[in-house]
Protein backbone atom coordinates (compact mmCIF):
# COMPACT_ATOMS: atom_id res chain seq x y z
CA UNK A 1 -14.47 -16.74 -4.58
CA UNK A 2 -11.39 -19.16 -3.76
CA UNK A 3 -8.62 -17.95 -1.68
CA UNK A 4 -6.34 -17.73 -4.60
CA UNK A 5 -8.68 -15.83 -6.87
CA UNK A 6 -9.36 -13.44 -4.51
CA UNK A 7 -5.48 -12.69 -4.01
CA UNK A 8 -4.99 -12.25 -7.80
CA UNK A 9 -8.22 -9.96 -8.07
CA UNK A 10 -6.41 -7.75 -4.76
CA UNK A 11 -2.95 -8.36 -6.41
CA UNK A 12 -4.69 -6.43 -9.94
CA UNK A 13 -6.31 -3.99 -7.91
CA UNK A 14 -3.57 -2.92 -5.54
CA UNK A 15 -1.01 -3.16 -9.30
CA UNK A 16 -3.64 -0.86 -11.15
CA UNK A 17 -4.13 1.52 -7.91
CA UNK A 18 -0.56 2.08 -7.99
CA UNK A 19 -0.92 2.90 -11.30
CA UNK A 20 -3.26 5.18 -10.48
CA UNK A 21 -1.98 6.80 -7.61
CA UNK A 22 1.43 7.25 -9.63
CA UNK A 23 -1.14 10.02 -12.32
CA UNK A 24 -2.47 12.05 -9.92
CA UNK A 25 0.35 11.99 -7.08
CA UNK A 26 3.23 14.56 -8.15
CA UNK A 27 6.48 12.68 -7.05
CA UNK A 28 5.29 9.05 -8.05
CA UNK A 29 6.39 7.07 -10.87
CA UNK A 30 5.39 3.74 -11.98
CA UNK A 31 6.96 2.77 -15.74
CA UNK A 32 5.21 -0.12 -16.38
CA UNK A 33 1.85 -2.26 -15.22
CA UNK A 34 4.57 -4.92 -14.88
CA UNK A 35 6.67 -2.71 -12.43
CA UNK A 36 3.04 -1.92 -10.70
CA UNK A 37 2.38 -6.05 -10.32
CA UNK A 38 5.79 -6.55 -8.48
CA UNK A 39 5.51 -3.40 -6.40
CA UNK A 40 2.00 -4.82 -5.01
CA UNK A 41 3.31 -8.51 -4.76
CA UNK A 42 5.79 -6.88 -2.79
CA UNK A 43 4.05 -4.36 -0.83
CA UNK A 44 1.67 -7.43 -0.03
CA UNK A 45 4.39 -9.15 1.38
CA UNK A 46 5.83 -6.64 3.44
CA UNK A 47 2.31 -5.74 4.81
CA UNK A 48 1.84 -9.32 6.01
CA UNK A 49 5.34 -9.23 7.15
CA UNK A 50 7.22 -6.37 8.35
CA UNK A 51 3.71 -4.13 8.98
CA UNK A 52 2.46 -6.37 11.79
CA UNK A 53 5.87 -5.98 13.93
CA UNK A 54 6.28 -2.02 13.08
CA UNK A 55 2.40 -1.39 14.67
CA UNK A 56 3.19 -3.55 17.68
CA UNK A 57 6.18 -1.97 18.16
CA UNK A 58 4.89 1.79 17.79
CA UNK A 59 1.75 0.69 19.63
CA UNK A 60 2.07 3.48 22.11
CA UNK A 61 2.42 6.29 19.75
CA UNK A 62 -0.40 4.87 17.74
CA UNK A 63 -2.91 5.27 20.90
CA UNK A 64 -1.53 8.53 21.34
CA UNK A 65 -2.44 9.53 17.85
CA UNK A 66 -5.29 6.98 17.80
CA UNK A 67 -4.35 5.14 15.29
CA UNK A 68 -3.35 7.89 12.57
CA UNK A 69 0.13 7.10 13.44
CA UNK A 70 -0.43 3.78 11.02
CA UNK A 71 -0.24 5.89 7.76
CA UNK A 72 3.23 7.20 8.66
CA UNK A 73 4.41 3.55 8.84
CA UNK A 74 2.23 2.28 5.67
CA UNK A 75 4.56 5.40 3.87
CA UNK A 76 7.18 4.47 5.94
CA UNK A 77 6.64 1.11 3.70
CA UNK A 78 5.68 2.20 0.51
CA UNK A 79 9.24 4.13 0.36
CA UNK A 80 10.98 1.32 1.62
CA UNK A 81 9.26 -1.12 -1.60
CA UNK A 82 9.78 1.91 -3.59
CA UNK A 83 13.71 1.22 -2.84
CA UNK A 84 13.37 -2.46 -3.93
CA UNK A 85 11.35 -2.05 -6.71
CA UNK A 86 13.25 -0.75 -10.16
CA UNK A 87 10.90 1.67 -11.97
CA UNK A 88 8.54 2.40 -9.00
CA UNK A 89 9.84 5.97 -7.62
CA UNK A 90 8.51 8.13 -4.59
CA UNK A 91 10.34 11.10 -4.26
CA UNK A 92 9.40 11.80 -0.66
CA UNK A 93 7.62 11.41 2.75
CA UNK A 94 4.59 13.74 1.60
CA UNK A 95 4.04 12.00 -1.57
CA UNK A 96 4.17 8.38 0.04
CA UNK A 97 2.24 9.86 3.03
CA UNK A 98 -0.72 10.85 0.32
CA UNK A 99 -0.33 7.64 -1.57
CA UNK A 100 -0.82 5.46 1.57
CA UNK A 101 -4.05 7.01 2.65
CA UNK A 102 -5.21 6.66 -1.17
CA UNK A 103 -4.47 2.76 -0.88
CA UNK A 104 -5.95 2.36 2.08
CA UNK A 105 -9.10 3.59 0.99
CA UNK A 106 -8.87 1.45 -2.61
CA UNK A 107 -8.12 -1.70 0.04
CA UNK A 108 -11.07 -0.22 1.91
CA UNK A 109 -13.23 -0.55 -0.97
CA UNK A 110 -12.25 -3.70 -2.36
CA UNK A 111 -12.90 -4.88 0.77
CA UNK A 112 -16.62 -3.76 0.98
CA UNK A 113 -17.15 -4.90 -2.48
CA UNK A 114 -15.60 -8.24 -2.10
CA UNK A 115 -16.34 -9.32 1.84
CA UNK A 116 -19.92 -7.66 1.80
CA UNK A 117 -18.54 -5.35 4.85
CA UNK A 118 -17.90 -8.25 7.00
């Protein structure tokens, strides 16, 4: 699979585990697939962006907590998208906290599935 194709599949995966995540998660809303797309095009972007610099600079906290310390700052993230993004609503920490671990393990998954675990 081609660079590009393999971006769309994640971009549909990450859109529809949003989707997801907003029916079982009590204090998540997501109107629209649509609003789901450009919440994951976004949260992409601010992964590769804004993600790298926040786990460099909370490096020492992160060995402290070995590494657990990451899903405060991927919430820390999906609340901050959830600002940006009309019609894609997290009410709070907890709920964004839950929701982070969930799309870590979907990216997990897709992962496996797609890289063979390598």
């Amino acid at each position: 699979m081609n660079t590009l194709s393999w971006l769309i599949v994640r971009l549909l995966i990450n859109a529809g585990a949003l989707i997801l995540v907003s029916r079982f998660i009590e204090g998540i809303r997501v109107d629209t697939f649509t609003t789901a797309l450009i919440a994951a095009l976004i949260l992409g972007i601010v992964n590769a962006i804004i993600r790298p610099i926040l786990v460099i600079l909370t490096l020492p906290i992160n060995l402290i907590t070995l590494g657990l310390f990451t899903f405060a700052i991927n919430a820390a993230l999906l609340l901050l998208v959830a600002n940006v993004v009309e019609g894609f609503v997290i009410d709070g920490f907890a709920s964004a906290l839950v929701a982070a671990v969930i799309l870590w393990i979907v990216s997990l998954i897709t992962n496996t599935f797609f890289h063979g675990g390598k």
